[in-house]
Protein backbone atom coordinates (compact mmCIF):
# COMPACT_ATOMS: atom_id res chain seq x y z
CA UNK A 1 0.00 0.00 0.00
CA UNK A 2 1.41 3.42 -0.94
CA UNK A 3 2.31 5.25 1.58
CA UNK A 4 0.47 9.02 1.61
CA UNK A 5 2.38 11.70 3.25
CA UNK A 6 1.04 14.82 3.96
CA UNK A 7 3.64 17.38 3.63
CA UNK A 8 6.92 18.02 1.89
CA UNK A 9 9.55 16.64 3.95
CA UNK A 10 11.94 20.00 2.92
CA UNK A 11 9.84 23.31 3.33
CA UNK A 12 6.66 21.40 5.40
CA UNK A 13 4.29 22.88 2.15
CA UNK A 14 0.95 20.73 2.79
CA UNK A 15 0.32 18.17 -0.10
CA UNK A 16 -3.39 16.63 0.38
CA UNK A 17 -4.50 13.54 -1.27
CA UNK A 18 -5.44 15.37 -4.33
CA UNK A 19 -2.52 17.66 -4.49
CA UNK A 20 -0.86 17.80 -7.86
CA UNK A 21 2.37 19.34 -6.26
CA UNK A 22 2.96 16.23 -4.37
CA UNK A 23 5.87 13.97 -6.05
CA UNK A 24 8.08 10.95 -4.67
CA UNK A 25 10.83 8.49 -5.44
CA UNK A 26 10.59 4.58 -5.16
CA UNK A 27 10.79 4.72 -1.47
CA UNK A 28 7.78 7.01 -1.33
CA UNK A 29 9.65 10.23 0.04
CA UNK A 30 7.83 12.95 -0.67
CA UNK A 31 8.68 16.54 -2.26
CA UNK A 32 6.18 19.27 -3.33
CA UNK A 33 6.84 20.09 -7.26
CA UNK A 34 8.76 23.18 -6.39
CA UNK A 35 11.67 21.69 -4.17
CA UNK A 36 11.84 18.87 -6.17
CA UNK A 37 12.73 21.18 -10.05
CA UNK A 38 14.24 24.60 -8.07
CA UNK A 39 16.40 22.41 -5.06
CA UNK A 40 16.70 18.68 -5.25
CA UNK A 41 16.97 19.03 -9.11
CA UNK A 42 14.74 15.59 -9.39
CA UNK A 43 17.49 14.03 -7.35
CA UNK A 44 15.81 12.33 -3.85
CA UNK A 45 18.57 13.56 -0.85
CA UNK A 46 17.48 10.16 0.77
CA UNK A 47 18.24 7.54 -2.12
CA UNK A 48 19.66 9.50 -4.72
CA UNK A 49 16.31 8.28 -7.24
CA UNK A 50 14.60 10.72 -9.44
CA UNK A 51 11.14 11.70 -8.87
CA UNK A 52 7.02 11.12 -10.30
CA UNK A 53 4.10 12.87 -9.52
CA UNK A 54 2.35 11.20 -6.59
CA UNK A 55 -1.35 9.51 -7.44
CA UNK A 56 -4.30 10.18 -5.61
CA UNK A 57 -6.02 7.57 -3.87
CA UNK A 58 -9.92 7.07 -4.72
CA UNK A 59 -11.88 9.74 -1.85
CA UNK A 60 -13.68 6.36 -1.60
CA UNK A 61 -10.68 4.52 -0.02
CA UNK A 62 -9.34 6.97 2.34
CA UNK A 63 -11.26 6.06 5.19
CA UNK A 64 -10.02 2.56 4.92
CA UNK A 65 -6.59 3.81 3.94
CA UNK A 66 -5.85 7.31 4.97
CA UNK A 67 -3.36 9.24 4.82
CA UNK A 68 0.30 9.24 7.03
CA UNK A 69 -1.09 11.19 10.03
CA UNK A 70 2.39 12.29 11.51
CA UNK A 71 4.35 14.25 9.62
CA UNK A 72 7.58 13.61 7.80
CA UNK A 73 10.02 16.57 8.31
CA UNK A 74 13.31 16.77 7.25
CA UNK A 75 14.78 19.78 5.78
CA UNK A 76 17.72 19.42 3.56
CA UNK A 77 21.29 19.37 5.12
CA UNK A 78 22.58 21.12 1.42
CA UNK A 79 26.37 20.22 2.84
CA UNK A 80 25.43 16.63 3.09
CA UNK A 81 23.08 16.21 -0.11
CA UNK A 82 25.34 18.24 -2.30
CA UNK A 83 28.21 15.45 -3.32
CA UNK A 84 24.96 13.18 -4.18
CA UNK A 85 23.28 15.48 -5.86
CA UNK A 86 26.24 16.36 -8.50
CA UNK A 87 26.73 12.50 -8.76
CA UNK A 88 23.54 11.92 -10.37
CA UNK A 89 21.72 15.45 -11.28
CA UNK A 90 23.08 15.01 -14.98
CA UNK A 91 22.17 10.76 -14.89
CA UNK A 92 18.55 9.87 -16.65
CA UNK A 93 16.54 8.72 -13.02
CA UNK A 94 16.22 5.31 -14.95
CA UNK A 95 19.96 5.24 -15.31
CA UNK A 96 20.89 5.59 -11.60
C-alpha cells in the first residue's frame, strides 16, 4: 500500500491527497513540485532516485486507507546532499 504523506519533507508545504504538487521516489519520500525542479533538481537527498508525480487515492478509499497522520520533516542538510546530488543530477533517473 502506498504510503500518503502529507507534507513536503523540505519546506513542510501541505500536499493533500489530491494535491498535484505532491511527487516521490521509489521509497515514497515525498517533495512538493517546487523543491523537487528549483532544489533537489529531481534528485531524492534520501536515495539518490529521481522523482514522479504522486497519485491520488480514490476519496472512496481513504477512510479505509488514509493518509500518514504524523508528519515527515526533514529539511535538507545542502552540505550533506550536495556530493549526491552532483553525482547523479546530470544521470537519466532510470539510469541511476
Amino acid at each position: 500500500m502506498l504510503e500518503l504523506r502529507q507534507s513536503c519533507e523540505h519546506c513542510d508545504k501541505p500536499l493533500p491527497n489530491d494535491s498535484d504538487e505532491a511527487m516521490i521516489c521509489t521509497y515514497e519520500c515525498t517533495f512538493c513540485k517546487s523543491c523537487v525542479e528549483h532544489i533537489l533538481e529531481n534528485v531524492c537527498p534520501n536515495c539518490g532516485g529521481g522523482f514522479e508525480k504522486r497519485p491520488t487515492r480514490p476519496h472512496g478509499q481513504l477512510g479505509r486507507n488514509p493518509m500518514r497522520k504524523d508528519k515527515v520533516y526533514k529539511p535538507i542538510d545542502f552540505d550533506r546532499y550536495q556530493a549526491l546530488k552532483d553525482k547523479n543530477k546530470t544521470i537519466p533517473p532510470r539510469k541511476r
